[in-house]
Protein backbone atom coordinates (compact mmCIF):
# COMPACT_ATOMS: atom_id res chain seq x y z
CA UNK A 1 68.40 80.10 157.76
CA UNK A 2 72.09 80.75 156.84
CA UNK A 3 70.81 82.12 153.53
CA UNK A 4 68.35 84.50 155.33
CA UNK A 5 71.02 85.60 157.76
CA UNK A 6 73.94 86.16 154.80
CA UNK A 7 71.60 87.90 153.18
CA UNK A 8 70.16 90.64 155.56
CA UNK A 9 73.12 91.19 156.87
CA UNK A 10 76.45 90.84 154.97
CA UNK A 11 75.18 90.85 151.43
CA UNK A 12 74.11 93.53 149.29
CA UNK A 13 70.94 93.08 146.61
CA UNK A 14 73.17 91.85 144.23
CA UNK A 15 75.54 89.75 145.67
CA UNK A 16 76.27 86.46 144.66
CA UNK A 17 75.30 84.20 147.14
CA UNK A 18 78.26 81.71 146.46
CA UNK A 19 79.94 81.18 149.80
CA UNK A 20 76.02 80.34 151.05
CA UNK A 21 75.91 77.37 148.90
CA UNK A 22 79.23 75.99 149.86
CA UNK A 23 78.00 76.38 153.85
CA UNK A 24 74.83 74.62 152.53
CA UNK A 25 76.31 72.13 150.50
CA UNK A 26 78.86 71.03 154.07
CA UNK A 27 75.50 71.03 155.87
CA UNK A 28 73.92 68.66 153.68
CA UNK A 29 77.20 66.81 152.83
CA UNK A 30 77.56 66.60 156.71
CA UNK A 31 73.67 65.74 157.52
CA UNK A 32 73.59 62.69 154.88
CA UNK A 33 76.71 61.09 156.57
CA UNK A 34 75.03 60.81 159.47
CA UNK A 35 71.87 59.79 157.77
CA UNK A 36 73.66 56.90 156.24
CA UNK A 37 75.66 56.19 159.27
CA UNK A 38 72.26 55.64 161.53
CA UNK A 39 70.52 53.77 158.28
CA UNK A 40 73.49 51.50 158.79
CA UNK A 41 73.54 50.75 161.92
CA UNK A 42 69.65 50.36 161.78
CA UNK A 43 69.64 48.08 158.57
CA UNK A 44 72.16 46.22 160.87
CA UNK A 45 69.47 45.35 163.75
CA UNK A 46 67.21 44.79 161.45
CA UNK A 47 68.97 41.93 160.12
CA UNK A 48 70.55 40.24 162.78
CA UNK A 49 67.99 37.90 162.57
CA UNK A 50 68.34 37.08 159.25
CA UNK A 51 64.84 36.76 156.96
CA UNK A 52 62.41 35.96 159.77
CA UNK A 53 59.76 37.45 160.25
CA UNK A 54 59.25 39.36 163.36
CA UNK A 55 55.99 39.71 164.44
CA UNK A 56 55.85 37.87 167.92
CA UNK A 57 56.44 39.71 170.97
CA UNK A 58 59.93 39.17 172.05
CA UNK A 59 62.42 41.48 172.99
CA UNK A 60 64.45 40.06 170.06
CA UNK A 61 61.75 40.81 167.55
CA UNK A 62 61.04 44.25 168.86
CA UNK A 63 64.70 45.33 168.56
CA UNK A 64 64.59 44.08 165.04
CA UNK A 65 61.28 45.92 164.29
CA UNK A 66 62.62 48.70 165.84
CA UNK A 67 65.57 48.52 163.56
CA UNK A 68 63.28 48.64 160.66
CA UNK A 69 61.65 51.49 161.37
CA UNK A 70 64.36 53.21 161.90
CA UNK A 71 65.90 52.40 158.70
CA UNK A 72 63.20 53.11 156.87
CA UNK A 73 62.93 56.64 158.67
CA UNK A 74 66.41 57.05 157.49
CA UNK A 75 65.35 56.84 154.14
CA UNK A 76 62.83 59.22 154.27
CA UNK A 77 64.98 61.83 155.86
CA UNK A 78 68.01 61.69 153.42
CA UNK A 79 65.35 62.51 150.86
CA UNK A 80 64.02 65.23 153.04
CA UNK A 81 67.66 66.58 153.44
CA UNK A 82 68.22 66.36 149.61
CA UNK A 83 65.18 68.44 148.45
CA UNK A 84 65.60 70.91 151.12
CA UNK A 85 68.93 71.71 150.12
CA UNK A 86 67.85 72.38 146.27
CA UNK A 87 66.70 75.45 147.64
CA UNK A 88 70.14 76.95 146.99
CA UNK A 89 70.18 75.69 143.09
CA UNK A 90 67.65 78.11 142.75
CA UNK A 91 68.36 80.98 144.33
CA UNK A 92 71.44 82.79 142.71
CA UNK A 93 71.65 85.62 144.50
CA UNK A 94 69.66 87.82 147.59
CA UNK A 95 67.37 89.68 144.98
């Protein structure tokens, strides 16, 4: 959206759409701290139990399964974050 934005309305056809990718490349920067951070805290709960298992229906094992999911999640939306940022290394300018 930033690039969209720069580009209809500050930038000409041939503009180089440098300052874009820095703005980008703080969003993403900034997006997979906070990834990691909750992956963290997440890979935390999971563990707190150590190594096992939790499949009965506690409150302690739902926490932890919880924990795992959300992990996991974190995973798959740091990747997410990644490839949607390549965008910019492809686009060099608003042509």
């Amino acid at each position: 959206m930033t690039i969209a934005i720069w580009c209809a309305k500050f930038a000409d056809d041939s503009a180089d759409a440098t300052p874009v990718r820095i703005a980008i490349a703080v969003y993403t920067v900034l997006a997979l701290a906070i990834i990691v951070g909750i992956g963290f805290l997440s890979y935390r709960q999971h563990r707190n139990g150590g190594n096992a298992p939790h499949d009965e229906d506690t409150p302690e094992d739902h926490i932890r399964f919880t924990g795992q999911a959300t992990f996991l999640l974190s995973l798959l939306s740091g990747v997410a974050a990644i490839f949607t940022s390549l965008v910019v290394v492809f686009v060099g300018s608003c042509d």
